[in-house]
C-alpha atoms as a PDB file:
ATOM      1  CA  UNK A   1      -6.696  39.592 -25.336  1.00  0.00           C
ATOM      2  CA  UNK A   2      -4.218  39.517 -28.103  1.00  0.00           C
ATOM      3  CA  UNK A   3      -2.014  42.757 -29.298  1.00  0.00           C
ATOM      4  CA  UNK A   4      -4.440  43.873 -31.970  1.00  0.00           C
ATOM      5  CA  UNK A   5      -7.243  43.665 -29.216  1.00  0.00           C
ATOM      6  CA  UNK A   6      -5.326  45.563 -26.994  1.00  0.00           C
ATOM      7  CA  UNK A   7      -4.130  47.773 -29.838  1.00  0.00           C
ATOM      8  CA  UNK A   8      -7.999  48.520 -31.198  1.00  0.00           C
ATOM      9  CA  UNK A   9      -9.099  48.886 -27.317  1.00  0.00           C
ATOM     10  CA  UNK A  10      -6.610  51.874 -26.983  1.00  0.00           C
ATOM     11  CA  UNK A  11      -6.782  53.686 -30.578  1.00  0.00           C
ATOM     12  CA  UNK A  12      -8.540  56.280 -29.776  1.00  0.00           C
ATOM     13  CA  UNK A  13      -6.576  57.672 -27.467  1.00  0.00           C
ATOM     14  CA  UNK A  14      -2.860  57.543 -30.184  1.00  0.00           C
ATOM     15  CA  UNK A  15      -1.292  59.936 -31.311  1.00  0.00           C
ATOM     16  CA  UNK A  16      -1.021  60.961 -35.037  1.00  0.00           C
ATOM     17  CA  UNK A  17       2.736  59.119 -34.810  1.00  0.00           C
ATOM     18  CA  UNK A  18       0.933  56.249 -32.772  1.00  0.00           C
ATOM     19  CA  UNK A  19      -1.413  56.247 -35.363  1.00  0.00           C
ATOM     20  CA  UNK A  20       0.828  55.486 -38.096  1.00  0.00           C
ATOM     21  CA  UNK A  21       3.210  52.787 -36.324  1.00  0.00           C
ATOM     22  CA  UNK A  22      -0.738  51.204 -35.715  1.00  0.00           C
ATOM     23  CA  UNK A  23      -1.318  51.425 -39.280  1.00  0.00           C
ATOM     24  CA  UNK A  24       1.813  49.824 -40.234  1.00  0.00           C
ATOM     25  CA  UNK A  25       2.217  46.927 -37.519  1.00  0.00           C
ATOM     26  CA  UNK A  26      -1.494  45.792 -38.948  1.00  0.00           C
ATOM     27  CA  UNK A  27       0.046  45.782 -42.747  1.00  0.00           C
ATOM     28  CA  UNK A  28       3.217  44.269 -42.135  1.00  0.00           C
ATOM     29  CA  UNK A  29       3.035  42.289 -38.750  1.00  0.00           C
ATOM     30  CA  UNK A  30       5.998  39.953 -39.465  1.00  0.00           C
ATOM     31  CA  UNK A  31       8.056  42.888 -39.358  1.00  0.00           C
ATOM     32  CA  UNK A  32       6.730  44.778 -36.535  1.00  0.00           C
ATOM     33  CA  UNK A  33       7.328  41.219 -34.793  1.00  0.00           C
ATOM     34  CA  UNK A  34      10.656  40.220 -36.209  1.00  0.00           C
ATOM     35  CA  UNK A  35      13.183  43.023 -37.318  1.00  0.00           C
ATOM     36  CA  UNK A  36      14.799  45.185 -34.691  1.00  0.00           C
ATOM     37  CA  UNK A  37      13.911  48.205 -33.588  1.00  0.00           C
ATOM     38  CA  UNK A  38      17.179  49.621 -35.626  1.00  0.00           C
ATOM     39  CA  UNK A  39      15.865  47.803 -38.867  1.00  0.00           C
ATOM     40  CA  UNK A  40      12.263  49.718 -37.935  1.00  0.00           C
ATOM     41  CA  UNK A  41      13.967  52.756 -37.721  1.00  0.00           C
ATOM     42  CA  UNK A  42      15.941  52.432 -40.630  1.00  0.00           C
ATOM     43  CA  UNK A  43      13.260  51.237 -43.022  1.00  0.00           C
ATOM     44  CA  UNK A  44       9.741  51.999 -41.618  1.00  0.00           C
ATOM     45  CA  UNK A  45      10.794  55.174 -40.905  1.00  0.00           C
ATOM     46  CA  UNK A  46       9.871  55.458 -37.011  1.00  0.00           C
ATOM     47  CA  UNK A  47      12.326  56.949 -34.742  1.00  0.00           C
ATOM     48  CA  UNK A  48      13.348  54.353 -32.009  1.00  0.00           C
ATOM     49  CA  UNK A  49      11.690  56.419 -29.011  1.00  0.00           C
ATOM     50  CA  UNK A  50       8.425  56.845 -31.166  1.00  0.00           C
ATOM     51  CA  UNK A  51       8.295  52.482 -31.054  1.00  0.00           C
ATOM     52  CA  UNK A  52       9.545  52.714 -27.829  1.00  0.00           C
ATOM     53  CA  UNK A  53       6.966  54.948 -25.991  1.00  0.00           C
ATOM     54  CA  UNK A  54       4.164  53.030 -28.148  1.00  0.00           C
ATOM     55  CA  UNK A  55       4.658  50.025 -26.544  1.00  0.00           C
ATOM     56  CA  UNK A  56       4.710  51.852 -23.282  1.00  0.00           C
ATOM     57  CA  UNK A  57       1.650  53.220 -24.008  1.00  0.00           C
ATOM     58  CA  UNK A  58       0.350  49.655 -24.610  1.00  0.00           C
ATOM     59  CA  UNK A  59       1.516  48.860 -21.139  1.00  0.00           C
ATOM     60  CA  UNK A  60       5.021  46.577 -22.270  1.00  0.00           C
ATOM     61  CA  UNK A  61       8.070  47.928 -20.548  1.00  0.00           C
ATOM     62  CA  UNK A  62       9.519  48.440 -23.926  1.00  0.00           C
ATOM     63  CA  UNK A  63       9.746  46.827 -27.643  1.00  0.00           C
ATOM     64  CA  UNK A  64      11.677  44.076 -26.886  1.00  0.00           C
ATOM     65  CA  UNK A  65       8.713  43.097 -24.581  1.00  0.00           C
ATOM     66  CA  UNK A  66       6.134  44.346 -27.119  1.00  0.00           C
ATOM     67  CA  UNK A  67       7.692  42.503 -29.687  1.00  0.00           C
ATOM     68  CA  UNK A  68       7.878  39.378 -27.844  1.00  0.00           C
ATOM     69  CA  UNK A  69       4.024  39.045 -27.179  1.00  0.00           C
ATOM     70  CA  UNK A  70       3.299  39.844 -30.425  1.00  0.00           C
ATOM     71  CA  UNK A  71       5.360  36.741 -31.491  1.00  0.00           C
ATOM     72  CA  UNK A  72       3.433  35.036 -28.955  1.00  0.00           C
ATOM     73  CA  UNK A  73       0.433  35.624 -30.182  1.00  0.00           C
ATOM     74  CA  UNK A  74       1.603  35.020 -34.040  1.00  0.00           C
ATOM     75  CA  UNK A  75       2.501  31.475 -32.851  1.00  0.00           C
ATOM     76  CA  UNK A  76      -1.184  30.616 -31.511  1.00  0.00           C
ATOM     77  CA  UNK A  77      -2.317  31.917 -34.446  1.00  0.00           C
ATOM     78  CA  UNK A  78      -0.501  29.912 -37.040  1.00  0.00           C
ATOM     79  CA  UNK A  79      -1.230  26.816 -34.363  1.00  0.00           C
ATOM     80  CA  UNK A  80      -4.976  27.945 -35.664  1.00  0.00           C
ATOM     81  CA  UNK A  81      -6.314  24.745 -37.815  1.00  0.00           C
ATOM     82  CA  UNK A  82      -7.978  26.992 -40.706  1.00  0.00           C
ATOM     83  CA  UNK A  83      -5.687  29.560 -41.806  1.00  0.00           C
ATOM     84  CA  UNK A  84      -5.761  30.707 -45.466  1.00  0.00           C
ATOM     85  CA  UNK A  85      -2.453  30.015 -47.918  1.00  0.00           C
ATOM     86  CA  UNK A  86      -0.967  32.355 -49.657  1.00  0.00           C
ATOM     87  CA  UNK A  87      -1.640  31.531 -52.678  1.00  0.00           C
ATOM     88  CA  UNK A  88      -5.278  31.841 -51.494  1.00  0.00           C
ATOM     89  CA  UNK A  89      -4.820  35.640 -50.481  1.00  0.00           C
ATOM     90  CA  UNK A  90      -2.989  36.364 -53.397  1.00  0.00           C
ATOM     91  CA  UNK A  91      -5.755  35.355 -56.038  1.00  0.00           C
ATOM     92  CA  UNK A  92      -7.893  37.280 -53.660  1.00  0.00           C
ATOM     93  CA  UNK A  93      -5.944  40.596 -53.774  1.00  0.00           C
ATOM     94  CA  UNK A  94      -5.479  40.037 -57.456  1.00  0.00           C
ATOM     95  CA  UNK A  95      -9.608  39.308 -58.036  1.00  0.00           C
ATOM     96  CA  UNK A  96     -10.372  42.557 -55.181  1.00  0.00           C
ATOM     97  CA  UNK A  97      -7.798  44.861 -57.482  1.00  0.00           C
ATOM     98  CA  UNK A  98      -9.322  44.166 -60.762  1.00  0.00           C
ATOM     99  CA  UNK A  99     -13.073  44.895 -58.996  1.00  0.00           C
ATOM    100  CA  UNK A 100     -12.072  47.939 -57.065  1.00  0.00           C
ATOM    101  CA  UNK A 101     -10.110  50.364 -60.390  1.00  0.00           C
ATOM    102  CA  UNK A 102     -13.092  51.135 -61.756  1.00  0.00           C
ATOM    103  CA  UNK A 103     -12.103  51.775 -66.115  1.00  0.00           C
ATOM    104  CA  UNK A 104     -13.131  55.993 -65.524  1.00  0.00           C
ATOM    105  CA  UNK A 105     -10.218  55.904 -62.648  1.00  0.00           C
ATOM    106  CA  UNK A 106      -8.017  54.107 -65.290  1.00  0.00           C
ATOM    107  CA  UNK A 107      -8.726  55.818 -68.400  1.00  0.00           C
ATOM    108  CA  UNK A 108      -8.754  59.787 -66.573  1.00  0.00           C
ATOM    109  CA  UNK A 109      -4.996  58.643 -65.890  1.00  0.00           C
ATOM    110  CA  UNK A 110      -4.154  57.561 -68.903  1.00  0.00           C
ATOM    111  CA  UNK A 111      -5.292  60.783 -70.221  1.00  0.00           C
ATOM    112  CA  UNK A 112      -3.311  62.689 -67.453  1.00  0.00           C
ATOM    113  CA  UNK A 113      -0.390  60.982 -68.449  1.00  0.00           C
ATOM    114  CA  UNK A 114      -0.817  61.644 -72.293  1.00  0.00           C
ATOM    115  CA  UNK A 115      -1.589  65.444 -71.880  1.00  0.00           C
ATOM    116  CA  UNK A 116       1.471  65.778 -69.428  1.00  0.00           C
ATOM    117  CA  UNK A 117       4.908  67.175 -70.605  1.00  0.00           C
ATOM    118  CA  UNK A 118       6.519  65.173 -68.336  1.00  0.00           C
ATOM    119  CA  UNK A 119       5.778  62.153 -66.408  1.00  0.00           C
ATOM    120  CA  UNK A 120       8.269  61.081 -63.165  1.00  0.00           C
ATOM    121  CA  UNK A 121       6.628  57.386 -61.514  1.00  0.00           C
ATOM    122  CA  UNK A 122       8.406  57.014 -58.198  1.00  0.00           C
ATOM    123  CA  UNK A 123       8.782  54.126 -56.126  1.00  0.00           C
ATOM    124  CA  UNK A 124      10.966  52.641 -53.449  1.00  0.00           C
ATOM    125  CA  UNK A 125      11.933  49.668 -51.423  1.00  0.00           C
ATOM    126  CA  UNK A 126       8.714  47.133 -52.403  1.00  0.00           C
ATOM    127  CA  UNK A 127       7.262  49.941 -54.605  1.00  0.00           C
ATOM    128  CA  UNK A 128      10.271  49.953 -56.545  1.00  0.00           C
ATOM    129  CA  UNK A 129       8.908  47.091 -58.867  1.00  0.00           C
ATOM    130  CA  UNK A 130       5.715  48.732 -59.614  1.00  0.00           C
ATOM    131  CA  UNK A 131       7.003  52.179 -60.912  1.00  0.00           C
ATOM    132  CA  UNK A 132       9.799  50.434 -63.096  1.00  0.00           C
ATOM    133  CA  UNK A 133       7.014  48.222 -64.755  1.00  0.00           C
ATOM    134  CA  UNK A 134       4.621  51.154 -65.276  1.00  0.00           C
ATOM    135  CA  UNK A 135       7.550  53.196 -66.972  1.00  0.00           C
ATOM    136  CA  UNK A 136       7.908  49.858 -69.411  1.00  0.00           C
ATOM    137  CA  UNK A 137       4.674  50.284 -70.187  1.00  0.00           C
ATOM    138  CA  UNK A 138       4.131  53.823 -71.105  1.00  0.00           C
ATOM    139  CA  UNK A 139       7.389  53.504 -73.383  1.00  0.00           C
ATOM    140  CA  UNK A 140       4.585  51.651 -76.574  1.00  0.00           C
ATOM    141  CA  UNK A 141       2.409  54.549 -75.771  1.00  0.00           C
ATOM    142  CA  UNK A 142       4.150  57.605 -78.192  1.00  0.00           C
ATOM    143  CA  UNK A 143       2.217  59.980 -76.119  1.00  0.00           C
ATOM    144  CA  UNK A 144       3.310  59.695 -72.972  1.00  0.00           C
ATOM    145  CA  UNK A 145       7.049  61.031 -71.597  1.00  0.00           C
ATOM    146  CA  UNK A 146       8.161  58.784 -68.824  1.00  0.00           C
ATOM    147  CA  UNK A 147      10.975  58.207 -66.573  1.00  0.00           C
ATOM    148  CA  UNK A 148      12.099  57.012 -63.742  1.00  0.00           C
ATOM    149  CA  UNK A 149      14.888  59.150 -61.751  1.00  0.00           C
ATOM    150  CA  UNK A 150      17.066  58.186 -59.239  1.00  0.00           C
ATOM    151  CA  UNK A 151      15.462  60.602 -56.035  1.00  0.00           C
ATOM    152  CA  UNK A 152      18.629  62.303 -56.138  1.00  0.00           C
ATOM    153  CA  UNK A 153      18.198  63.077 -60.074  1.00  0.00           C
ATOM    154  CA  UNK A 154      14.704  64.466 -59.712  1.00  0.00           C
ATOM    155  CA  UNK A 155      14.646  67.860 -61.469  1.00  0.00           C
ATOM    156  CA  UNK A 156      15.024  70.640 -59.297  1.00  0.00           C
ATOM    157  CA  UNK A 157      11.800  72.457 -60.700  1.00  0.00           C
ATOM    158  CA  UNK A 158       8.796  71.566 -62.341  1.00  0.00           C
ATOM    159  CA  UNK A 159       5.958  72.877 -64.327  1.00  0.00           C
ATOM    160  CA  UNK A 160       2.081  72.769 -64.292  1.00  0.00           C
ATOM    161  CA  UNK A 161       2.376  70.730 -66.609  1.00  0.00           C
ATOM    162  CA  UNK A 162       4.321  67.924 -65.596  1.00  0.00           C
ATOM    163  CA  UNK A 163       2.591  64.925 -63.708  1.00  0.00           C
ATOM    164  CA  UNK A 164       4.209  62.654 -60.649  1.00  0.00           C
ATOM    165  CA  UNK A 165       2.630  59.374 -60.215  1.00  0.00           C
ATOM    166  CA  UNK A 166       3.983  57.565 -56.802  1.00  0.00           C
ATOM    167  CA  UNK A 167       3.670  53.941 -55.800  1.00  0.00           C
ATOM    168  CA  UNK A 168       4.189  53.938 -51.784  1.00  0.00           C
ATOM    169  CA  UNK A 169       2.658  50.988 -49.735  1.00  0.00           C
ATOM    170  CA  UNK A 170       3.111  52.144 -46.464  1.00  0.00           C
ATOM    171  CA  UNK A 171       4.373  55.761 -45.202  1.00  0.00           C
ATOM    172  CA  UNK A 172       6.426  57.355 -48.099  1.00  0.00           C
ATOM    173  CA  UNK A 173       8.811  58.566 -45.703  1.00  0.00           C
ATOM    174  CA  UNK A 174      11.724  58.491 -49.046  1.00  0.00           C
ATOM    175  CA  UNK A 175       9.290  61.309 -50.561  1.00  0.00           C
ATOM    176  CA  UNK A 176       8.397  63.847 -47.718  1.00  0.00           C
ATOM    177  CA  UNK A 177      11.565  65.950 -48.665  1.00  0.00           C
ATOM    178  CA  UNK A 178      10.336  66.074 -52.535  1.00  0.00           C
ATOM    179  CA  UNK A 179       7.055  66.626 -51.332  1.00  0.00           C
ATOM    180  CA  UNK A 180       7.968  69.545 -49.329  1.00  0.00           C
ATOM    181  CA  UNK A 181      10.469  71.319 -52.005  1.00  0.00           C
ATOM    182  CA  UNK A 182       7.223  71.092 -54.752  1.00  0.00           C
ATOM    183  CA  UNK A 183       5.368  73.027 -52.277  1.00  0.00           C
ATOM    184  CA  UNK A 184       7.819  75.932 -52.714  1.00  0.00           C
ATOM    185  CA  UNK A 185       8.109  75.198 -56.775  1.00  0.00           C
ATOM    186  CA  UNK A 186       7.686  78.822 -58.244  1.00  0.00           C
ATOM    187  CA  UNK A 187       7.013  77.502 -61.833  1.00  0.00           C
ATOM    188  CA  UNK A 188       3.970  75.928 -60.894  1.00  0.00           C
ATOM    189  CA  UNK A 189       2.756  72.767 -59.069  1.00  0.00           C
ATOM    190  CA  UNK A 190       2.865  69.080 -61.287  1.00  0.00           C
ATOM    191  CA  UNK A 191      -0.041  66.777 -60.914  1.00  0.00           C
ATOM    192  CA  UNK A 192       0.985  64.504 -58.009  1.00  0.00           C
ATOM    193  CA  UNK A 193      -0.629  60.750 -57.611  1.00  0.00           C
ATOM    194  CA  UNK A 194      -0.643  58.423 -55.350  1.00  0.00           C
ATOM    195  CA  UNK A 195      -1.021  54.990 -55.714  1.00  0.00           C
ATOM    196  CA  UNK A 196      -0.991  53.043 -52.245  1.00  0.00           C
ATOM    197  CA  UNK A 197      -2.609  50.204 -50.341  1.00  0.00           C
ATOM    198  CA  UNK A 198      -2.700  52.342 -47.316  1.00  0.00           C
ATOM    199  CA  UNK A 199      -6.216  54.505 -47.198  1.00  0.00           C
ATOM    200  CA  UNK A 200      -4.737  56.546 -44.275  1.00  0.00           C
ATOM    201  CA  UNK A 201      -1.160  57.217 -46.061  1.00  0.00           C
ATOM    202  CA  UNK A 202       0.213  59.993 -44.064  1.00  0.00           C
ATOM    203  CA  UNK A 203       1.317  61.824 -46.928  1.00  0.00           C
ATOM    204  CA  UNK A 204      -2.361  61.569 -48.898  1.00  0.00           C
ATOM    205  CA  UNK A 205      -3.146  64.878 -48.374  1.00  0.00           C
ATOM    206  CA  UNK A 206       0.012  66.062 -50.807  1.00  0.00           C
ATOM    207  CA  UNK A 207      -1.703  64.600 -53.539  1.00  0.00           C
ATOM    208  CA  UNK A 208      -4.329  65.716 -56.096  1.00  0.00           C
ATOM    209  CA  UNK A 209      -5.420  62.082 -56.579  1.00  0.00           C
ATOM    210  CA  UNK A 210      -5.041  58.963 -53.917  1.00  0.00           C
ATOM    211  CA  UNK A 211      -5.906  55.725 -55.996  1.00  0.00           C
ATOM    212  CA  UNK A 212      -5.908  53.031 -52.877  1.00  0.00           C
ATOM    213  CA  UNK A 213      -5.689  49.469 -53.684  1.00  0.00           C
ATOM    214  CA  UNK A 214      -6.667  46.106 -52.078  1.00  0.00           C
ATOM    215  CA  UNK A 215      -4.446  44.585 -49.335  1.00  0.00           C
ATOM    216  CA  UNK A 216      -3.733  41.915 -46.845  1.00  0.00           C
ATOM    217  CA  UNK A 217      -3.691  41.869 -42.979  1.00  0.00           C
ATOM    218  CA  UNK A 218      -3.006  39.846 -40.201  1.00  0.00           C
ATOM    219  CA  UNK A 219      -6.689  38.736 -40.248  1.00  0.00           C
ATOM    220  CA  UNK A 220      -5.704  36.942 -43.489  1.00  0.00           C
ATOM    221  CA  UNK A 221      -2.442  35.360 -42.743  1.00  0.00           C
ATOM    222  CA  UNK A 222       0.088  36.178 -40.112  1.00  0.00           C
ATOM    223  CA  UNK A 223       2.762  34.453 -42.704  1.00  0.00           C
ATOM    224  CA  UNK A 224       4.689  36.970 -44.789  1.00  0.00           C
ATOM    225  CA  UNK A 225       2.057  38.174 -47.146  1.00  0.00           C
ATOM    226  CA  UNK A 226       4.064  41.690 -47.639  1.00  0.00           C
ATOM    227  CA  UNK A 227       4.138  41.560 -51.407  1.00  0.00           C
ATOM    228  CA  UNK A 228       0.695  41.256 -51.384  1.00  0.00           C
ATOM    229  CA  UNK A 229       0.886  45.289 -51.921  1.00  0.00           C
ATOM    230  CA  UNK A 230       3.477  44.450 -54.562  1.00  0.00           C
ATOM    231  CA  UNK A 231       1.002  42.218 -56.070  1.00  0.00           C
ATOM    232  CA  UNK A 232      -1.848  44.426 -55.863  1.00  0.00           C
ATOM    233  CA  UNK A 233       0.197  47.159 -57.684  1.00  0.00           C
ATOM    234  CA  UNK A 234       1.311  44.563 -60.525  1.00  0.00           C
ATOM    235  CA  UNK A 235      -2.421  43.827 -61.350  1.00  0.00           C
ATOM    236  CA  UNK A 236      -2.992  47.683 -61.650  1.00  0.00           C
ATOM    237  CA  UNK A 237      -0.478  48.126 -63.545  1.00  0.00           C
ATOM    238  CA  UNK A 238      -1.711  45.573 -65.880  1.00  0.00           C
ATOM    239  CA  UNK A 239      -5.308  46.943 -66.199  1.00  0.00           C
ATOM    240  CA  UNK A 240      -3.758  50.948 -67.141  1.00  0.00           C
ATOM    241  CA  UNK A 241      -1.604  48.583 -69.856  1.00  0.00           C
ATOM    242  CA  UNK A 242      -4.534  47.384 -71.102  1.00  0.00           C
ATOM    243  CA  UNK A 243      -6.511  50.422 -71.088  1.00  0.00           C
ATOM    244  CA  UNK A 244      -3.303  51.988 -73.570  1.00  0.00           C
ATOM    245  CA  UNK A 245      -3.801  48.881 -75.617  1.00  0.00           C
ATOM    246  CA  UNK A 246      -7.303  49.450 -76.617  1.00  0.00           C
ATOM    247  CA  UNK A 247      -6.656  53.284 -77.502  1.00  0.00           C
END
């Protein structure tokens, strides 16, 4: 039995926290098998005793041991004669992106946007890429007011009026505290989007709209097809440019 075996054999019984570090060792296995439980910490946003007792629970005495069957069984599988390239998964996500935004998804955004006073797009670490290409985009459509603020520039209130789009792959953790202060915003509550890869996003339920995109998985490749997200974000963004092109 390999670790996602033993993983799907036991995920009924995680936690909501288990759940998550689940969610994201199956989207980004090279990490999960690779960077150290600091680098987790730092950038999947996991506390080191949540990875810890998760491997417990898997029966591993702790990460390091977790981490080293999981390399294990990465090795066998790249040992595998048919495994599909990159480039292979990338068309894919590409091709699955283009079929999944349907144009009514695409063009009630667009509108969104155009209607909004303001428009913040948000996005960090891998997302990063995404938002800043977006904001290029809107800047040939007069009618829409972008930008893209550092998070420690974001206004300190907003109105009804105003519309957040956010790009997040994996578990937002960078936005939770924004997230949280618009909850308390006494002039009103902007129209917050999420755009993600990740149909169990913990932070979904913040949102008035969750617009989930194609990805890849270990299943695929268990080389380092991370920007496939990236990727998958790109081609969106290219189908709401040309939506704004034929207005």
């Amino acid at each position: 039995m390999n670790l996602f075996e033993l993983m799907d054999s036991k995920v009924s019984s995680f936690s909501k926290n288990d759940r998550a570090i689940y969610e994201g060792i199956r989207k980004f296995p090279d990490r999960f098998a690779y960077d150290s439980i600091t680098e987790l910490s730092d950038h999947a946003g996991f506390t080191k005793s949540a990875l810890t007792r998760f491997a417990q629970k898997l029966g591993f005495a702790g990460f390091v041991e977790f981490q080293y069957q999981f390399q294990q069984d990465i090795r066998t599988y790249q040992d595998a004669e048919k495994k599909e390239s990159h480039a292979d998964i990338y068309a894919r996500v590409l091709k699955q992106t283009a079929e999944t935004v349907s144009e009514e998804t695409v063009g009630n955004l667009v509108e969104r946007m155009e209607k909004a006073e303001h428009v913040y797009i948000l996005g960090s670490n891998l997302s990063r890429l995404p938002a800043e290409e977006l904001l290029i985009a809107t800047h040939f459509n007069s009618r829409i007011s972008a930008q893209k603020p550092a998070p420690d520039l974001m206004p300190h209130r907003f109105s009804r009026n105003d519309m957040i789009i956010i790009y997040s792959a994996l578990s937002g953790v960078s936005h939770q505290d924004m997230l949280r202060s618009i909850r308390k915003n006494e002039d009103g509550r902007p129209y917050l989007v999420l755009i993600t890869t990740n149909g169990k996003h913990s932070l979904r339920h913040n949102f008035d709209e969750v617009i989930v995109l194609p990805t890849a998985s270990l299943t695929d490749s268990t080389g380092k097809t991370i920007l496939s997200d990236t990727f998958a974000f790109l081609m969106f963004n290219d189908i709401v440019t040309s939506y704004m092109g034929k207005e």
